[in-house]
N, C-alpha and C. Protein backbone atom coordinates (compact mmCIF):
# COMPACT_ATOMS: atom_id res chain seq x y z
N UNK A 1 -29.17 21.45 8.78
CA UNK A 1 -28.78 22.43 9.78
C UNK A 1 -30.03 22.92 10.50
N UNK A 2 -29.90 22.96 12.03
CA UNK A 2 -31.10 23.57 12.54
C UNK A 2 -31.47 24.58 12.31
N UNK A 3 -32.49 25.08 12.50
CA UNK A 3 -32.72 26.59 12.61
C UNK A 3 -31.98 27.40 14.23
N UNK A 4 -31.80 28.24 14.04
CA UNK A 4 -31.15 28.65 15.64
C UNK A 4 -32.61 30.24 15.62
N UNK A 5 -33.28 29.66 16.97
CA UNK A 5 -34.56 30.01 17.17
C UNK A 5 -34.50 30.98 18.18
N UNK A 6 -33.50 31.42 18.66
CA UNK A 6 -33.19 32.49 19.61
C UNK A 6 -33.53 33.54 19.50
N UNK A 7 -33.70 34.44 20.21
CA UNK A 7 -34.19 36.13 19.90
C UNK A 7 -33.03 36.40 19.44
N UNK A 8 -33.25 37.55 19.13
CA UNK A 8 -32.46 38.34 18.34
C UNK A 8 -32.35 39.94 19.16
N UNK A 9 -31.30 40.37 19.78
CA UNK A 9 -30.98 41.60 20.55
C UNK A 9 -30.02 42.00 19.30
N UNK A 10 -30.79 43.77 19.16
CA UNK A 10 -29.41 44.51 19.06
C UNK A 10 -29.15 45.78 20.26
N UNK A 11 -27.67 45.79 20.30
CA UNK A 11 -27.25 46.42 21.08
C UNK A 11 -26.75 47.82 20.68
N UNK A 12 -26.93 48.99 21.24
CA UNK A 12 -26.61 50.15 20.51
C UNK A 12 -25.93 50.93 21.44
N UNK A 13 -25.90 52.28 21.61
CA UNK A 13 -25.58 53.05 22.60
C UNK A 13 -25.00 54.73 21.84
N UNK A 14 -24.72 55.43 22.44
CA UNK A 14 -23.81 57.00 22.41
C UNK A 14 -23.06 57.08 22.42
N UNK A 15 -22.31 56.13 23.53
CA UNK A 15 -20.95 56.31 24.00
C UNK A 15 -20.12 56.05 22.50
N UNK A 16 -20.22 55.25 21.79
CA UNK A 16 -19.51 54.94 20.90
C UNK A 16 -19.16 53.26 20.89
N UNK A 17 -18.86 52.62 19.46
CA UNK A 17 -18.44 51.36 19.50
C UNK A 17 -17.19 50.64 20.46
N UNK A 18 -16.39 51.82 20.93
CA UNK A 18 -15.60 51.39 21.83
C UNK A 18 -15.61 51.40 23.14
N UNK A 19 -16.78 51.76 23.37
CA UNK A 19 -17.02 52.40 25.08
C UNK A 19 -17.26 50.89 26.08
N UNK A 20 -16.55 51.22 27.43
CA UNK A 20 -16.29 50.03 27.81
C UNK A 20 -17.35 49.53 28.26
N UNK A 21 -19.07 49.93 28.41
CA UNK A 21 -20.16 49.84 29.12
C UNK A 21 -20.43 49.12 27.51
N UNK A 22 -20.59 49.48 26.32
CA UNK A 22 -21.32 48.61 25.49
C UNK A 22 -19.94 47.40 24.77
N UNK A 23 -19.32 47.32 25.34
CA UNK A 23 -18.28 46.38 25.58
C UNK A 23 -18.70 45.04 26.58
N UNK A 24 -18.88 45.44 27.73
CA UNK A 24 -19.68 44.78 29.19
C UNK A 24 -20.81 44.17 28.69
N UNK A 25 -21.83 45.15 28.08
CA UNK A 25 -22.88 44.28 27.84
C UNK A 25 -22.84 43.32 27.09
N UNK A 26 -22.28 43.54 25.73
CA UNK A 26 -22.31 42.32 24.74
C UNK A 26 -21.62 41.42 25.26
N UNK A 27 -20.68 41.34 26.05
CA UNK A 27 -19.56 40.53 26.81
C UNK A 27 -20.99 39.30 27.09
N UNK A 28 -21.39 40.38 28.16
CA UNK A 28 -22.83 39.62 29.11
C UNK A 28 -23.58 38.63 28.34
N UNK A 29 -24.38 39.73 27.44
CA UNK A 29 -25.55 38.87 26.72
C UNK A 29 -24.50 37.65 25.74
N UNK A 30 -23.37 37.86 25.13
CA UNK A 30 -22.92 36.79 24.48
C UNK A 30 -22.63 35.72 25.42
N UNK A 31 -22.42 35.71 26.79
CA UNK A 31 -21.94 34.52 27.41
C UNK A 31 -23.16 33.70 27.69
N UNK A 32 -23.97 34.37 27.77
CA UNK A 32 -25.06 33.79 28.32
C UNK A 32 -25.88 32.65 27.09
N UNK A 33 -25.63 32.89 25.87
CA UNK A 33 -25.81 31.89 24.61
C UNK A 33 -27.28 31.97 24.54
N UNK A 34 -28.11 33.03 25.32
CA UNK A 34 -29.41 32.43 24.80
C UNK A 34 -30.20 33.52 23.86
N UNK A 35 -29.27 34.46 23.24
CA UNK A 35 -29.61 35.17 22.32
C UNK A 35 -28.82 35.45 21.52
N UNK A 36 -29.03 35.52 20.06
CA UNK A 36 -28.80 36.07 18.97
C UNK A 36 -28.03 37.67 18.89
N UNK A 37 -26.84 37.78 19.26
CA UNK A 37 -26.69 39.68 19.63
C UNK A 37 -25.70 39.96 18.19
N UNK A 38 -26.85 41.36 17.86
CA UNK A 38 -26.05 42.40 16.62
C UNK A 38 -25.90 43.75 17.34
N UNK A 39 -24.82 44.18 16.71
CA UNK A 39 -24.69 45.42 17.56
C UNK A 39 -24.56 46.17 16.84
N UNK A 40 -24.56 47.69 16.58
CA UNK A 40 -24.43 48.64 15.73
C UNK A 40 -24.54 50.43 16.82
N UNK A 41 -23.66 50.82 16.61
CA UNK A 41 -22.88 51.85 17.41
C UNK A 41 -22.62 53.00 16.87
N UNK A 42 -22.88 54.15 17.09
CA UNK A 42 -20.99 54.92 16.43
C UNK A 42 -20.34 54.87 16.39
N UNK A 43 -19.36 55.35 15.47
CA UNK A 43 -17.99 55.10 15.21
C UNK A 43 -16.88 56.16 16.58
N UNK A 44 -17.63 56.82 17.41
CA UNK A 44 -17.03 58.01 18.37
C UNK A 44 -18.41 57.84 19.14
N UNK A 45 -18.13 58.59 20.45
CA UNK A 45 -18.91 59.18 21.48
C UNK A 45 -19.87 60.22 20.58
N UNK A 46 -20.84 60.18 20.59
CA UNK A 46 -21.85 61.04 19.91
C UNK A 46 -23.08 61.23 20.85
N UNK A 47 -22.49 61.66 22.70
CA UNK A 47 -23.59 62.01 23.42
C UNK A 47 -24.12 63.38 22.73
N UNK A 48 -25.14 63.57 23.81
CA UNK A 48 -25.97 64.65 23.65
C UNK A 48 -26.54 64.88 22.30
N UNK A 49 -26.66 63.99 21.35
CA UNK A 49 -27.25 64.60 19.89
C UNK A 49 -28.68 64.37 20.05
N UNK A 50 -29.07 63.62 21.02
CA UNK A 50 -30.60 63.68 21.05
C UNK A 50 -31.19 62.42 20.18
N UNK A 51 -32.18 63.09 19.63
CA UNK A 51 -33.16 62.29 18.02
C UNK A 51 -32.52 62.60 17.19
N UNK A 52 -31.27 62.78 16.82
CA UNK A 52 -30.32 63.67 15.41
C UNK A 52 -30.46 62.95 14.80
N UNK A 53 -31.02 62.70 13.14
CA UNK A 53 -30.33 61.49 12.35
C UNK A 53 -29.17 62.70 11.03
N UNK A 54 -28.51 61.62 10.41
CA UNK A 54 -27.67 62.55 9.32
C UNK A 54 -28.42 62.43 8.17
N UNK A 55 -28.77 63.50 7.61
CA UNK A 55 -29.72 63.26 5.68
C UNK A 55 -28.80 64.29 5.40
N UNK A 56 -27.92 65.05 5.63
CA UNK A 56 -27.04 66.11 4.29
C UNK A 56 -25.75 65.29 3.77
N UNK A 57 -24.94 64.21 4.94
CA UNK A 57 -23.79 63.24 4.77
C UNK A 57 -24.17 62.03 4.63
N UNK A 58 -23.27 61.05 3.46
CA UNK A 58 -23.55 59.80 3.26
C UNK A 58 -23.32 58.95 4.44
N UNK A 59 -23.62 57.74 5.64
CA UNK A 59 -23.29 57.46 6.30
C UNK A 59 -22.88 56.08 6.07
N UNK A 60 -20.93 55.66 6.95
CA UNK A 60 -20.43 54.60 6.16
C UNK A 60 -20.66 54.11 7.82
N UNK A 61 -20.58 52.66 7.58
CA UNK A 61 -20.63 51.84 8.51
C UNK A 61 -19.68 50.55 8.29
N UNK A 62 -18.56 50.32 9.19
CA UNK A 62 -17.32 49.79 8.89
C UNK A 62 -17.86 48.33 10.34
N UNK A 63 -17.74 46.99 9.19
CA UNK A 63 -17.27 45.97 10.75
C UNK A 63 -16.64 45.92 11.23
N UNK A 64 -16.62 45.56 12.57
CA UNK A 64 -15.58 45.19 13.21
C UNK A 64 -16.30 44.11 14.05
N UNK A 65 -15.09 43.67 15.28
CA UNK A 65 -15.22 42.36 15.37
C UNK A 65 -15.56 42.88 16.81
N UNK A 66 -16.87 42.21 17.74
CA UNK A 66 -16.79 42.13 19.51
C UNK A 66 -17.29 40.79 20.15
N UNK A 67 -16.93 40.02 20.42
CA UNK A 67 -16.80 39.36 21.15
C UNK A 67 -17.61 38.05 20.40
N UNK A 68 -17.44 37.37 18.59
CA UNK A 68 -17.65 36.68 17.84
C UNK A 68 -19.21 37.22 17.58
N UNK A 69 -19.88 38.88 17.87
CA UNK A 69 -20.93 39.08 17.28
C UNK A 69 -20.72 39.74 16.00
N UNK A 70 -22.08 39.67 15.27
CA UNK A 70 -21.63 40.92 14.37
C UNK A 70 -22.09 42.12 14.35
N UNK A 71 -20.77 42.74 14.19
CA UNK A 71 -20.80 44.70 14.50
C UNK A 71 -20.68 45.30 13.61
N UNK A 72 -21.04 46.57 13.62
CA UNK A 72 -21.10 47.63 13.20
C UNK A 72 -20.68 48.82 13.94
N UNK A 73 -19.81 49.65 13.39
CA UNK A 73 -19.18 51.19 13.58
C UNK A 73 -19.90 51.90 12.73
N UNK A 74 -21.04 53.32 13.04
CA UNK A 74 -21.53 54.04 11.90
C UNK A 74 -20.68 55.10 12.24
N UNK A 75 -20.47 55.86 10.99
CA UNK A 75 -20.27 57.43 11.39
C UNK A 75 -21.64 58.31 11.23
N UNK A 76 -23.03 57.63 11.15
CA UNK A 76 -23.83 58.76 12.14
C UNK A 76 -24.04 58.48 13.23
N UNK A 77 -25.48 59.41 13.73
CA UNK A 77 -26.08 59.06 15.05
C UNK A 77 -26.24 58.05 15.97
N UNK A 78 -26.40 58.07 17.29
CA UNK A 78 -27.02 56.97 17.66
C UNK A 78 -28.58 56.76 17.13
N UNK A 79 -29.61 57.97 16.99
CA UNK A 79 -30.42 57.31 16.03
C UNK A 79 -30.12 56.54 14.73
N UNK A 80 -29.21 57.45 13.84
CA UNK A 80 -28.93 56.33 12.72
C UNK A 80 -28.80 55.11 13.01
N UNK A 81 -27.96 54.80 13.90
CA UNK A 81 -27.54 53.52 14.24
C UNK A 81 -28.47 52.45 14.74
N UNK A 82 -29.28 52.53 15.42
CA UNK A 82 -30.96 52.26 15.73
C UNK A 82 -31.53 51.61 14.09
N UNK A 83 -32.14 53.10 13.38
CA UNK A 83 -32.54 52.89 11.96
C UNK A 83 -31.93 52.06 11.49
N UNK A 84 -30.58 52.08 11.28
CA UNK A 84 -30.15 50.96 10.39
C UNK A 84 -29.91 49.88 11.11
N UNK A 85 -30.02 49.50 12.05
CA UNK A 85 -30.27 47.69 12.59
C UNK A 85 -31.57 47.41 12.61
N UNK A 86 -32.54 48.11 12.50
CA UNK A 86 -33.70 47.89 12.72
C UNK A 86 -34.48 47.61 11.44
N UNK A 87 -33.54 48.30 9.89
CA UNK A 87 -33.73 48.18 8.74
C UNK A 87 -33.55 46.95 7.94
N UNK A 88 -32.87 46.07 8.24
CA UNK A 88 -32.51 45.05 7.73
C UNK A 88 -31.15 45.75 6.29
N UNK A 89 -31.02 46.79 6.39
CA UNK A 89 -29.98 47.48 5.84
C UNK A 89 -28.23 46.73 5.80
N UNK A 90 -28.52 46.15 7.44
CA UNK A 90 -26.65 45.96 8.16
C UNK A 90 -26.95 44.46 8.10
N UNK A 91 -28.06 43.60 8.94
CA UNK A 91 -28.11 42.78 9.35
C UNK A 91 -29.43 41.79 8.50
N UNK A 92 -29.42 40.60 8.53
CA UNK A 92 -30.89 39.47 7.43
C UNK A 92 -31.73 39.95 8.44
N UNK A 93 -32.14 39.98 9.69
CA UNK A 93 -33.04 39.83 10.75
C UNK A 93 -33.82 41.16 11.45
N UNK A 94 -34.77 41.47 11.24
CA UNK A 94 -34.90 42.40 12.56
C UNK A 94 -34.91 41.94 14.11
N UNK A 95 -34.42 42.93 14.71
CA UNK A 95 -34.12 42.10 16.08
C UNK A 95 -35.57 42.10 16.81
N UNK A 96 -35.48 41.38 17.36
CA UNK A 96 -36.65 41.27 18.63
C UNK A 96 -36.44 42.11 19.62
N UNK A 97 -35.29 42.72 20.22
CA UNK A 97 -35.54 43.26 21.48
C UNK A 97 -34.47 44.76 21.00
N UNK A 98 -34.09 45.92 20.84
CA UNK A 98 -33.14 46.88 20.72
C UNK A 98 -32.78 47.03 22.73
N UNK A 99 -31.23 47.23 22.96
CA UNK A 99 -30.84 47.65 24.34
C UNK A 99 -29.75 48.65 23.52
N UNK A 100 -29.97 49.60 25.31
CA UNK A 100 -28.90 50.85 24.06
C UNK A 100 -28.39 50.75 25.96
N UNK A 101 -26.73 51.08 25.75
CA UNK A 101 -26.04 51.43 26.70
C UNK A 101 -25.07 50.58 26.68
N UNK A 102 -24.30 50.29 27.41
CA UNK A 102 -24.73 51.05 29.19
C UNK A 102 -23.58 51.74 28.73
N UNK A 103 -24.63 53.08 29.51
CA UNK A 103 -23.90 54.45 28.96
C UNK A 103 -22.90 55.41 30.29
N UNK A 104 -22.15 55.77 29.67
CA UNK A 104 -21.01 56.77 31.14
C UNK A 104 -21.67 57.62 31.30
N UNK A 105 -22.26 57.91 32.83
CA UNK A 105 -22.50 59.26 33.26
C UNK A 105 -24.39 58.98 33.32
N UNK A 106 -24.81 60.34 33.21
CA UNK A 106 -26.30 60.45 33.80
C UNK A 106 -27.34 60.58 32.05
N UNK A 107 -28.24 59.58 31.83
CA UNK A 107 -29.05 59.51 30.29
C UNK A 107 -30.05 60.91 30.66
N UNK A 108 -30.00 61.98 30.08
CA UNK A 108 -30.96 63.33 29.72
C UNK A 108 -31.62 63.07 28.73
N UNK A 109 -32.64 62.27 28.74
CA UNK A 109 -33.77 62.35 27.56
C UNK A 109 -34.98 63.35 27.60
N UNK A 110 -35.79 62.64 26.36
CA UNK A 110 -37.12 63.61 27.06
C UNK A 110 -37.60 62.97 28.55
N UNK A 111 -38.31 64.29 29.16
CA UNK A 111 -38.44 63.99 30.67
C UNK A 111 -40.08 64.60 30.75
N UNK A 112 -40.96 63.41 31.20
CA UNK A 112 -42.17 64.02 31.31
C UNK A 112 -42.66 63.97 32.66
N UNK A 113 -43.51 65.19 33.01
CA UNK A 113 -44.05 65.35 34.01
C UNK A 113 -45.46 65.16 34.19
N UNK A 114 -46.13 64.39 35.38
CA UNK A 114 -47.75 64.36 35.26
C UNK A 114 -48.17 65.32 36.35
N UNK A 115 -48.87 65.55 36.29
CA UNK A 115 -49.40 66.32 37.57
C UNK A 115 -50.75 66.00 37.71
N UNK A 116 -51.19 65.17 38.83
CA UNK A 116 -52.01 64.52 39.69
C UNK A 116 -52.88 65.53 40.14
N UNK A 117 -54.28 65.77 39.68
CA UNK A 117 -55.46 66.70 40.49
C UNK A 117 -55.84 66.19 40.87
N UNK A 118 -56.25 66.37 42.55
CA UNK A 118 -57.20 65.74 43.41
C UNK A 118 -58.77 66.40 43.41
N UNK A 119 -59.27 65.79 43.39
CA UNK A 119 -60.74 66.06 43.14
C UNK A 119 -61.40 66.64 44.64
């Protein structure tokens, strides 16, 4: 059996495992065959939590099936969800590339400002 030498994307997002934007994407990157895609999500919309991870609740993570990748539903964060694909926890591989979205509405992260002195 060959080796299959492809990158490796995981796909994440806020919106939740059902949201139709991280639906679209994996759609995308799976048709396209030239990467390896794991995905790992929330189990619900969990905007606005920021950097939240969960350490007081155990967090379960249930498969399910999108588009012949393999998924993951967490019931924590979208950070959790990050951590644990990135852990080798869910998946054999760390991925090569993390994409998070595509998300409904306007992304409020941290927002930095420079301010330019002219001499």
């Amino acid at each position: 059996m060959e080796e299959d030498k492809r990158a490796t994307i995981l796909v994440t997002n806020d919106d939740g495992i059902d949201a139709p934007g991280l639906r679209a994407l994996v759609h995308s990157l799976v048709a396209t065959n030239l990467f390896k895609i794991q995905v790992c999500a929330p189990d619900s919309e969990k905007s606005a939590v920021s950097h939240s991870i969960t350490w007081l609740h155990p967090i379960a993570a249930k498969q399910v099936h999108i588009d012949g990748t393999t998924a993951f539903a967490v019931s924590g964060t979208p950070a959790d969800c990050t951590s644990l694909g990135v852990s080798k926890a869910l998946f054999p591989t760390v991925p090569d590339l993390v994409v998070s979205g595509i998300n409904k509405g306007s992304n409020c992260g941290y927002h930095m400002y420079v301010t330019l002195l002219s001499s």
